[in-house]
PDB file of N, CA and C in Angstrom:
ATOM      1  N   UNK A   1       0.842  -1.165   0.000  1.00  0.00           N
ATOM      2  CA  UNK A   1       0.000   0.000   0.000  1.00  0.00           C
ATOM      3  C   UNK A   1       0.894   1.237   0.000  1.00  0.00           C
ATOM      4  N   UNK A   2       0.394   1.800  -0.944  1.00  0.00           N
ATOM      5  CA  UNK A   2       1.468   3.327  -0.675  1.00  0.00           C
ATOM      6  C   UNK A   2       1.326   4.529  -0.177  1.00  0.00           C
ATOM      7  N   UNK A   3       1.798   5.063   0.128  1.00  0.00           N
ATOM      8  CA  UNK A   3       1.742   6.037   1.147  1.00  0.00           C
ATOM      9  C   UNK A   3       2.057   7.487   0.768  1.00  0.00           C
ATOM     10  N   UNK A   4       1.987   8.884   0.714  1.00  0.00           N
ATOM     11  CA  UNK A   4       2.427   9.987   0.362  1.00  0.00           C
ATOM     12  C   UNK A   4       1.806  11.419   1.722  1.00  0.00           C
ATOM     13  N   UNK A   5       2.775  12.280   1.495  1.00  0.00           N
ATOM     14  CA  UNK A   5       2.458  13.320   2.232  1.00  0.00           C
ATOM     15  C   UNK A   5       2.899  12.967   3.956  1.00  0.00           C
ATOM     16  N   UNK A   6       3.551  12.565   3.918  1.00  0.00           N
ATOM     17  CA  UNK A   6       3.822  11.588   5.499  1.00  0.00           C
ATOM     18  C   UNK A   6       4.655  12.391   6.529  1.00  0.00           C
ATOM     19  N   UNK A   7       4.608  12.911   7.261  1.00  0.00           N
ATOM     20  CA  UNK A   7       5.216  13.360   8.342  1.00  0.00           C
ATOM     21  C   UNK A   7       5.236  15.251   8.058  1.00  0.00           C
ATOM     22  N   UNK A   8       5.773  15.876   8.825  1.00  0.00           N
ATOM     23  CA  UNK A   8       6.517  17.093   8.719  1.00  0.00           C
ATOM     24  C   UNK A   8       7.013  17.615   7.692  1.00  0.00           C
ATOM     25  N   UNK A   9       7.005  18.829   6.768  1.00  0.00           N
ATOM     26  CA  UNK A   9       7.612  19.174   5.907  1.00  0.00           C
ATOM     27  C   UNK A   9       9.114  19.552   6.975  1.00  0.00           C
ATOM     28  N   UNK A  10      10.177  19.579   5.846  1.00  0.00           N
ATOM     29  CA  UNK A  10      11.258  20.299   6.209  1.00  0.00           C
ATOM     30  C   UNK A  10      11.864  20.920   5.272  1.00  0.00           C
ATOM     31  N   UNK A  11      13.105  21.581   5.261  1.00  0.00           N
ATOM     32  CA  UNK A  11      14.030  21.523   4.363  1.00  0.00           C
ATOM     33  C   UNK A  11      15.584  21.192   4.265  1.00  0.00           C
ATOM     34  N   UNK A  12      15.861  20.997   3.804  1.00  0.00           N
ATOM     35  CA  UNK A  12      17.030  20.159   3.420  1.00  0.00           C
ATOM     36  C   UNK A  12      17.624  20.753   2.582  1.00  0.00           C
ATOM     37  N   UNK A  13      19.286  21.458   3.118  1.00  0.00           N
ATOM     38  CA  UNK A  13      19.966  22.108   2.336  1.00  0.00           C
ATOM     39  C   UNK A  13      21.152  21.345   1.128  1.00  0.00           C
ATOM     40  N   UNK A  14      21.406  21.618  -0.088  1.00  0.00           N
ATOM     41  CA  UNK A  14      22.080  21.070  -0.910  1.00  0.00           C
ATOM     42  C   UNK A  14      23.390  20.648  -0.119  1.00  0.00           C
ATOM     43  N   UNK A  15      23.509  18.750  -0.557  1.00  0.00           N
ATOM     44  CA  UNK A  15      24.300  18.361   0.299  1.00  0.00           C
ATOM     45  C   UNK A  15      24.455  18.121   1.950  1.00  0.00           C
ATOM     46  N   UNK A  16      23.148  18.318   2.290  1.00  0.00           N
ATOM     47  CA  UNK A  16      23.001  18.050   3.774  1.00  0.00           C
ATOM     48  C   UNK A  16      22.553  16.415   3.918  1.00  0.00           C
ATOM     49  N   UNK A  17      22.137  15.727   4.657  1.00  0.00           N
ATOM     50  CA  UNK A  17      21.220  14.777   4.780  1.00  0.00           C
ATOM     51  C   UNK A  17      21.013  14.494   6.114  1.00  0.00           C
ATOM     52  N   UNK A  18      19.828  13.628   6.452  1.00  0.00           N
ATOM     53  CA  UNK A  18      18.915  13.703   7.775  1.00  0.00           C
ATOM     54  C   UNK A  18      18.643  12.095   7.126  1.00  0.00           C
ATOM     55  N   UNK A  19      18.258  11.566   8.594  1.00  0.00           N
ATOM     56  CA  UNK A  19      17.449  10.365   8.873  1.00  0.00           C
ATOM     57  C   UNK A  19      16.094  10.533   9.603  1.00  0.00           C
ATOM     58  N   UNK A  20      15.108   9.524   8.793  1.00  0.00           N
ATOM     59  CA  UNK A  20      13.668   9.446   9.269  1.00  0.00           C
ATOM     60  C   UNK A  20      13.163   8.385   9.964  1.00  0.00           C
ATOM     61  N   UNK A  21      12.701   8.261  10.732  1.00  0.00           N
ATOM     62  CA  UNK A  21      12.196   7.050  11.280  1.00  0.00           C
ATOM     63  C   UNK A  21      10.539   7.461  10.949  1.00  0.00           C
ATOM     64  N   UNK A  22       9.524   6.289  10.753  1.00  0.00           N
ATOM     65  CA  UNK A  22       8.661   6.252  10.571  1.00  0.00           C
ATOM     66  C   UNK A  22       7.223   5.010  10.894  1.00  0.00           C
ATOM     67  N   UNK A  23       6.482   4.974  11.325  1.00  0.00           N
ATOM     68  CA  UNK A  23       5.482   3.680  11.994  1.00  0.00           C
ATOM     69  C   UNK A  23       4.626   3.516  10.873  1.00  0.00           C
ATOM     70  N   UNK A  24       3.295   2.868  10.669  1.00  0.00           N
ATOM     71  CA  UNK A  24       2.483   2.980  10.077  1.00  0.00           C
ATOM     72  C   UNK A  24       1.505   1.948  10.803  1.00  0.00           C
ATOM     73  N   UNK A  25       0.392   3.089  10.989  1.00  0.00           N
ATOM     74  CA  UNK A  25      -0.495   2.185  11.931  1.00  0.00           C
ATOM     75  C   UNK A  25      -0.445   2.358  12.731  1.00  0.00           C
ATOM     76  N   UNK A  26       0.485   3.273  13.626  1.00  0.00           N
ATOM     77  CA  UNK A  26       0.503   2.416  14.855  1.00  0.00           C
ATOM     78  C   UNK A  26       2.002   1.946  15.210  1.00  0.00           C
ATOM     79  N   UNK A  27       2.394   1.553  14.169  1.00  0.00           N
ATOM     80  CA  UNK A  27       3.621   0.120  14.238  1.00  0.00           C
ATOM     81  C   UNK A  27       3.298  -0.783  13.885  1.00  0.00           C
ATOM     82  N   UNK A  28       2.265  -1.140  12.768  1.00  0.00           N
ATOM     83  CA  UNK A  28       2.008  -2.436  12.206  1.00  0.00           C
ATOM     84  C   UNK A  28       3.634  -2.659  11.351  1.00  0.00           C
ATOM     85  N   UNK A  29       3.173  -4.359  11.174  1.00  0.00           N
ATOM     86  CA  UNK A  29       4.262  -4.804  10.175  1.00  0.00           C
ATOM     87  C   UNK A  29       3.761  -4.464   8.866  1.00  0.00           C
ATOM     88  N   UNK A  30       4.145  -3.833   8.158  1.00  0.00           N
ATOM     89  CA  UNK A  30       3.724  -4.058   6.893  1.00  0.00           C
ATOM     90  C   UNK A  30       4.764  -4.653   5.616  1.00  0.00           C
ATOM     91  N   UNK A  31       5.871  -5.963   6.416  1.00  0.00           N
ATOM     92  CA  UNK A  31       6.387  -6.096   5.497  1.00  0.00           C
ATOM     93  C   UNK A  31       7.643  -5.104   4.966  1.00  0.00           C
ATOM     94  N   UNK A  32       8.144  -5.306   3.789  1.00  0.00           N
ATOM     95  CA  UNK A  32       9.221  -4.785   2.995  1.00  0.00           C
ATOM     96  C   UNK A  32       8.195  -3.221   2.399  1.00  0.00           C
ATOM     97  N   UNK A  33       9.089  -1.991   3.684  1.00  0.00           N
ATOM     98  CA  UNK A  33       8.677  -0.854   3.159  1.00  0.00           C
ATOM     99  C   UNK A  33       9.860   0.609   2.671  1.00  0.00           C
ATOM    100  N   UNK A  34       9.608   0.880   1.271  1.00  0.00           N
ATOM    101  CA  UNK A  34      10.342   1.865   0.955  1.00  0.00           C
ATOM    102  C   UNK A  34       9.952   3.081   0.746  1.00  0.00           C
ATOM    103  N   UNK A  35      10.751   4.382   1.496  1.00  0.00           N
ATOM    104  CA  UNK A  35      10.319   5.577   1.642  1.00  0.00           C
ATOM    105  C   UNK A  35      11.797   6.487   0.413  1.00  0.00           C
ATOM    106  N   UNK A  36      10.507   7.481   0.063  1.00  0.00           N
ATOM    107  CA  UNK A  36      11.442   8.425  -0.619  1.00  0.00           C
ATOM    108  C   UNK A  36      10.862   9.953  -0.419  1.00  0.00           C
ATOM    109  N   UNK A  37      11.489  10.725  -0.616  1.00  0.00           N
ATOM    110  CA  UNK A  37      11.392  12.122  -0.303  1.00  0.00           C
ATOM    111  C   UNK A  37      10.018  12.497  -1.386  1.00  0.00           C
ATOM    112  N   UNK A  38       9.078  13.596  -0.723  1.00  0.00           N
ATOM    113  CA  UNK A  38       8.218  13.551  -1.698  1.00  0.00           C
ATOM    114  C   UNK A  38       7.967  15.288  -1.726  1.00  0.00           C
ATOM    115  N   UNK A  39       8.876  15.453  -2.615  1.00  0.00           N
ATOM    116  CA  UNK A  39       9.122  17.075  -2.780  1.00  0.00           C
ATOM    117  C   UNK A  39       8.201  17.942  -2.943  1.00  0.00           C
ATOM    118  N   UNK A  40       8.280  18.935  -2.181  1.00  0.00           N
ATOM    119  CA  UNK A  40       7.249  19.753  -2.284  1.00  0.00           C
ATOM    120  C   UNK A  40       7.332  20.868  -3.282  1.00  0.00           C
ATOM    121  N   UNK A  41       8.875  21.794  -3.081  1.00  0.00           N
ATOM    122  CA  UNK A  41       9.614  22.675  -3.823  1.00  0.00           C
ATOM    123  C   UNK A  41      10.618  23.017  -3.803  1.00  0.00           C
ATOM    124  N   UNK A  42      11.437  23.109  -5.002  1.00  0.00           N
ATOM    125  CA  UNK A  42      12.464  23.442  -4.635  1.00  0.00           C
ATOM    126  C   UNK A  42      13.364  24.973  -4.682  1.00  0.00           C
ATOM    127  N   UNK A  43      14.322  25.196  -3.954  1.00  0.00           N
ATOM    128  CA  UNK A  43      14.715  26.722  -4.085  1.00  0.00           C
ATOM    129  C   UNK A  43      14.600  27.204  -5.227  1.00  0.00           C
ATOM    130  N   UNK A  44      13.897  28.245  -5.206  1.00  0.00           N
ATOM    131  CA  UNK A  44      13.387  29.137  -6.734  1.00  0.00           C
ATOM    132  C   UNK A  44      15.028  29.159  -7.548  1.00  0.00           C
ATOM    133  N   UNK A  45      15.925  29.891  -6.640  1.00  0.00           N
ATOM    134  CA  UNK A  45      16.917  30.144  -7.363  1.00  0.00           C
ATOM    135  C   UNK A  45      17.922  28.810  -8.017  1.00  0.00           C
ATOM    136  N   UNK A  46      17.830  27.680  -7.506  1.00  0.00           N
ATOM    137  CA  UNK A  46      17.947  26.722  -8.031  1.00  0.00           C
ATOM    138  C   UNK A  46      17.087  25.458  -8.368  1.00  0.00           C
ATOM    139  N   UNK A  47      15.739  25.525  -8.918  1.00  0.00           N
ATOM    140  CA  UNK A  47      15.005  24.511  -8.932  1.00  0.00           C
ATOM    141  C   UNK A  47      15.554  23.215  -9.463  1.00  0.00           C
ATOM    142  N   UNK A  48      14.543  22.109  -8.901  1.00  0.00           N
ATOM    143  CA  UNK A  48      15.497  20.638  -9.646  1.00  0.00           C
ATOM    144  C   UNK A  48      16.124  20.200  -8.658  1.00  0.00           C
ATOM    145  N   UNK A  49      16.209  20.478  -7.308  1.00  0.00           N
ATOM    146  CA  UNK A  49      16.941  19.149  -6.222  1.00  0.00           C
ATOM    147  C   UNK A  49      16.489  18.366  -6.254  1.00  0.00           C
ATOM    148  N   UNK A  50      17.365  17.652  -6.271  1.00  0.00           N
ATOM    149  CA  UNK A  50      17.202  15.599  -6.341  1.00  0.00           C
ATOM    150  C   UNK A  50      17.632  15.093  -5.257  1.00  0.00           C
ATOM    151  N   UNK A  51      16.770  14.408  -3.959  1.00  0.00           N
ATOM    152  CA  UNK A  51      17.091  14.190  -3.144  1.00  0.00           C
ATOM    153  C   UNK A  51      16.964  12.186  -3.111  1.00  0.00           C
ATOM    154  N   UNK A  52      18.345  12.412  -2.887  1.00  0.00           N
ATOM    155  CA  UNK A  52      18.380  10.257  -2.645  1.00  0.00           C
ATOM    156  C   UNK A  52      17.911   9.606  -1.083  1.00  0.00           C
ATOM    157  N   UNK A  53      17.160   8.498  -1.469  1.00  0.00           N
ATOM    158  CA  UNK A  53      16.600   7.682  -0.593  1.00  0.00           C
ATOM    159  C   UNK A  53      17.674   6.476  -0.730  1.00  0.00           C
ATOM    160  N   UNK A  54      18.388   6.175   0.993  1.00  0.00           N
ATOM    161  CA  UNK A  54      19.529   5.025   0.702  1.00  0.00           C
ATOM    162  C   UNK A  54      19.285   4.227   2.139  1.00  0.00           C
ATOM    163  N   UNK A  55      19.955   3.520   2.660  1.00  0.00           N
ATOM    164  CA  UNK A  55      19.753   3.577   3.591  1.00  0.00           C
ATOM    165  C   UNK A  55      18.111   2.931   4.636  1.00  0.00           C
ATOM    166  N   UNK A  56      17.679   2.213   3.792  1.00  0.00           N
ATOM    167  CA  UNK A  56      16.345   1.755   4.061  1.00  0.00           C
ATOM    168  C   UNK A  56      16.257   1.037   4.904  1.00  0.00           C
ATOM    169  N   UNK A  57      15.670   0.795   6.407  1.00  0.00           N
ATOM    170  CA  UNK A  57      16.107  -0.067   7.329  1.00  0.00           C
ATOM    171  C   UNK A  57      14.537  -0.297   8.136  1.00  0.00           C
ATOM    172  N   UNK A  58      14.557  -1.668   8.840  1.00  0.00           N
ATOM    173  CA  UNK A  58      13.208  -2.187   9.938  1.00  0.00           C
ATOM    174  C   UNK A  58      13.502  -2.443  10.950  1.00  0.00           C
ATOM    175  N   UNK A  59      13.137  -2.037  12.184  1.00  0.00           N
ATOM    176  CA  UNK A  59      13.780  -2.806  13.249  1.00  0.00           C
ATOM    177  C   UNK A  59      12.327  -2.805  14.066  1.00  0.00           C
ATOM    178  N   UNK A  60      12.283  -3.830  15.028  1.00  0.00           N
ATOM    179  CA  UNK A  60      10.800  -4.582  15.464  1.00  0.00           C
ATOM    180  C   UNK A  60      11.296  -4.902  16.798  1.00  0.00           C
ATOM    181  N   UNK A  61      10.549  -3.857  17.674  1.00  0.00           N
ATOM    182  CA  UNK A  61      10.985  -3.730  19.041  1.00  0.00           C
ATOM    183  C   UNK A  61       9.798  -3.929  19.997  1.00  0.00           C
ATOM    184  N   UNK A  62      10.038  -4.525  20.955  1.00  0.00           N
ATOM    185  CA  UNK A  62       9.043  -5.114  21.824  1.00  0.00           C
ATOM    186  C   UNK A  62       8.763  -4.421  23.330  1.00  0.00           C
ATOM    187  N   UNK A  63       8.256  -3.846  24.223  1.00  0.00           N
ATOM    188  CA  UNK A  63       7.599  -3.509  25.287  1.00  0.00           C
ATOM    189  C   UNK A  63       7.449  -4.102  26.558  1.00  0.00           C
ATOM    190  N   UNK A  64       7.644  -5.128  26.042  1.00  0.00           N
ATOM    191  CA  UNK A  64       6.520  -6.405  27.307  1.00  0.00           C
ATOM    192  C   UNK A  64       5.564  -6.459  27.017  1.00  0.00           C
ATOM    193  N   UNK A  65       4.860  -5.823  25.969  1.00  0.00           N
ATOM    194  CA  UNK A  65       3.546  -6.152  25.627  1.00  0.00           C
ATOM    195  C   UNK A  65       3.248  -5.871  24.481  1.00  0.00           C
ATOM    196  N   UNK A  66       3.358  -4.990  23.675  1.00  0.00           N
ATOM    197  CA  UNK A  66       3.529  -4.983  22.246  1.00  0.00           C
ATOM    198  C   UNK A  66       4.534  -4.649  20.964  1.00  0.00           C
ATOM    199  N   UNK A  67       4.432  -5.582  20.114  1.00  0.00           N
ATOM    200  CA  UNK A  67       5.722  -5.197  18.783  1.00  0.00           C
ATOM    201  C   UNK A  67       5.213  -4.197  18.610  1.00  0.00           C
ATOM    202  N   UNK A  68       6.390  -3.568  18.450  1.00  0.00           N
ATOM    203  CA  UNK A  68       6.190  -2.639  17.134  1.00  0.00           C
ATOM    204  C   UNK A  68       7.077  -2.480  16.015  1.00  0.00           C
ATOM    205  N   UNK A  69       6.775  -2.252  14.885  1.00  0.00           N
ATOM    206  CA  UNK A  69       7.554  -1.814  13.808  1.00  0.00           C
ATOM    207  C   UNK A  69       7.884  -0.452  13.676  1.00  0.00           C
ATOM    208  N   UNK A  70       9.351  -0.266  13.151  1.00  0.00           N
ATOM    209  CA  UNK A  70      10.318   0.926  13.025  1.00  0.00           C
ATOM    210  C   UNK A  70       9.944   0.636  11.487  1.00  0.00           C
ATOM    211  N   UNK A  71      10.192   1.674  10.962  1.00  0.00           N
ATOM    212  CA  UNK A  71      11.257   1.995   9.553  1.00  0.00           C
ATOM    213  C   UNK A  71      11.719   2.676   9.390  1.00  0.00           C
ATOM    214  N   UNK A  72      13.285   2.966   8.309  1.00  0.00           N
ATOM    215  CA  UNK A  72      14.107   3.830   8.777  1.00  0.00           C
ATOM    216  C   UNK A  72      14.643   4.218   7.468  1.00  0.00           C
ATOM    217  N   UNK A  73      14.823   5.333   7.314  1.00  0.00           N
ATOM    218  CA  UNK A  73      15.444   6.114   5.506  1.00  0.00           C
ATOM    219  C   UNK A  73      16.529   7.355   5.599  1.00  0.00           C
ATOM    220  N   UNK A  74      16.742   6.960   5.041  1.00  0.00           N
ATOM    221  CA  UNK A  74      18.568   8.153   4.910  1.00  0.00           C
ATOM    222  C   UNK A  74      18.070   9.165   3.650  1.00  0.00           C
ATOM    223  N   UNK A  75      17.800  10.501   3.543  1.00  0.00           N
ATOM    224  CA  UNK A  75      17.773  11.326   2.567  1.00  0.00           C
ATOM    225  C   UNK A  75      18.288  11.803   2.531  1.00  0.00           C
ATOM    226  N   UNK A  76      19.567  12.243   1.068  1.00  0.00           N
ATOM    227  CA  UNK A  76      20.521  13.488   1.249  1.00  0.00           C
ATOM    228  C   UNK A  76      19.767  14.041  -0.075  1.00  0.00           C
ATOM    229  N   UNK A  77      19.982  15.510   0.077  1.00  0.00           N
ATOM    230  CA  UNK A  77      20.152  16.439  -1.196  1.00  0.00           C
ATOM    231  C   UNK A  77      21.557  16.468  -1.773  1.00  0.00           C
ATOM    232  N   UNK A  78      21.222  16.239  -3.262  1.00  0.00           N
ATOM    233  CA  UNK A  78      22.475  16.101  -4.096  1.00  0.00           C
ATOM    234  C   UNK A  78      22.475  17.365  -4.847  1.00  0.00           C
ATOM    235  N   UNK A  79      21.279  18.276  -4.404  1.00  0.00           N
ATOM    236  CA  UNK A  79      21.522  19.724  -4.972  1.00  0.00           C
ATOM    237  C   UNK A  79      20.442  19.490  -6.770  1.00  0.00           C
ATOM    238  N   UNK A  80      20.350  20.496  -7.263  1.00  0.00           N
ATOM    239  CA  UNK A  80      20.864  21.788  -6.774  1.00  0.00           C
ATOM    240  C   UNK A  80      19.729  22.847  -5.992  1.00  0.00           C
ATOM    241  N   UNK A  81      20.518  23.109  -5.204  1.00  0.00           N
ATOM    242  CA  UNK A  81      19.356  24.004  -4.204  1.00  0.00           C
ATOM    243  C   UNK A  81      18.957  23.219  -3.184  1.00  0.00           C
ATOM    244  N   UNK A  82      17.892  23.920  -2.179  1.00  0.00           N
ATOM    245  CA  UNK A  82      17.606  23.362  -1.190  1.00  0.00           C
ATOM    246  C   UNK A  82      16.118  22.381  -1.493  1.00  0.00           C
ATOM    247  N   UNK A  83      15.398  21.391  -0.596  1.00  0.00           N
ATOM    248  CA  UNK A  83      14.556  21.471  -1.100  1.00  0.00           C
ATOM    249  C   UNK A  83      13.499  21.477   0.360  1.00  0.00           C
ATOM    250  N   UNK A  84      11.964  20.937  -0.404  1.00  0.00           N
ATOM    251  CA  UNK A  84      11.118  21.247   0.741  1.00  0.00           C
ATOM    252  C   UNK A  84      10.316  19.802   0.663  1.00  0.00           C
ATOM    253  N   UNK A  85      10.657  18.974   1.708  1.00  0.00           N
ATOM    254  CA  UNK A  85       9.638  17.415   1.504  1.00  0.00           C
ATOM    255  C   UNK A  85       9.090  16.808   2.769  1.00  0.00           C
ATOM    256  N   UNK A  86       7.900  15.629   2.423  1.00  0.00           N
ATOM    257  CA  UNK A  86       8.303  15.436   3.568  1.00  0.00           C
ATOM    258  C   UNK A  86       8.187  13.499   2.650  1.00  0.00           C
ATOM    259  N   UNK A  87       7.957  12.583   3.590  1.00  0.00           N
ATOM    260  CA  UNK A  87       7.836  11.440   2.832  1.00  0.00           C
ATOM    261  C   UNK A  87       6.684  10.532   2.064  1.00  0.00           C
ATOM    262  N   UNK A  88       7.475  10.299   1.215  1.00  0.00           N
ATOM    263  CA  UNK A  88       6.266   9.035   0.638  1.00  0.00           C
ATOM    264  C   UNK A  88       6.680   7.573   0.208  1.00  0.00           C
ATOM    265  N   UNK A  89       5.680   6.826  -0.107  1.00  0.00           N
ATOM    266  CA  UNK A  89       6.508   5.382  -0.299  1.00  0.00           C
ATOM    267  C   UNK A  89       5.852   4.295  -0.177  1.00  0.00           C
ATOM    268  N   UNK A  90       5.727   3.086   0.053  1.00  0.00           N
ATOM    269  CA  UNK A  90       4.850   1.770  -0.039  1.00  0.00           C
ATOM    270  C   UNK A  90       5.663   0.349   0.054  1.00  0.00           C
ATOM    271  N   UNK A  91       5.170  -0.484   0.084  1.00  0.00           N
ATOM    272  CA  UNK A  91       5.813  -1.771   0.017  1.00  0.00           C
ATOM    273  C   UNK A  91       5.508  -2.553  -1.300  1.00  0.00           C
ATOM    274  N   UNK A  92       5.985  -3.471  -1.681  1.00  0.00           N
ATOM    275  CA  UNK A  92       6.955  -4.148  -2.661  1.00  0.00           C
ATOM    276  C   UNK A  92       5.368  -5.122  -2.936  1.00  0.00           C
ATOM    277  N   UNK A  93       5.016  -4.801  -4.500  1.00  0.00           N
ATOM    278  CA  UNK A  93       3.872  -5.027  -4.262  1.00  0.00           C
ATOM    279  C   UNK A  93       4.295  -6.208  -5.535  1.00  0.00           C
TER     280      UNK A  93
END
């Protein structure tokens, strides 16, 4: 199922990068899930940042009483300019 518009906008300066952690549901499992930046805009004066999704990770952590599911994504801007996103993405259908 795929997903868009997901969390917080931010921005992200050319050549910076940040990590996301993300649930769905709750913390359901949903399986093999991949997130990518889902741009909103980019700096007028340089439009066209291309921001890479690498780094894709699950980790399934327990309470004493309930799993939950992590997921986890690495975004850098490779420029040019800054940009403005927040995430989108789905599993392996």
């Amino acid at each position: 199922m795929a997903f868009n518009n997901v969390g917080a906008q931010m921005w992200l300066d050319e050549g910076k990068e940040t990590t996301w952690w993300y649930t769905r549901d709750g913390g359901a499992n949903y399986g093999t899930q991949f997130a990518s930046a889902d741009i909103k805009i980019s700096d007028p004066a340089n439009p066209g940042a291309i921001v890479v999704a690498d780094q894709q990770g699950k980790q399934l952590t327990f309470d004493g009483v309930t799993w939950t599911t992590i997921y986890y994504v690495r975004l850098t801007n490779v420029g040019p300019g800054a940009a403005n996103f927040n995430l989108q993405g789905g599993g392996m259908a």
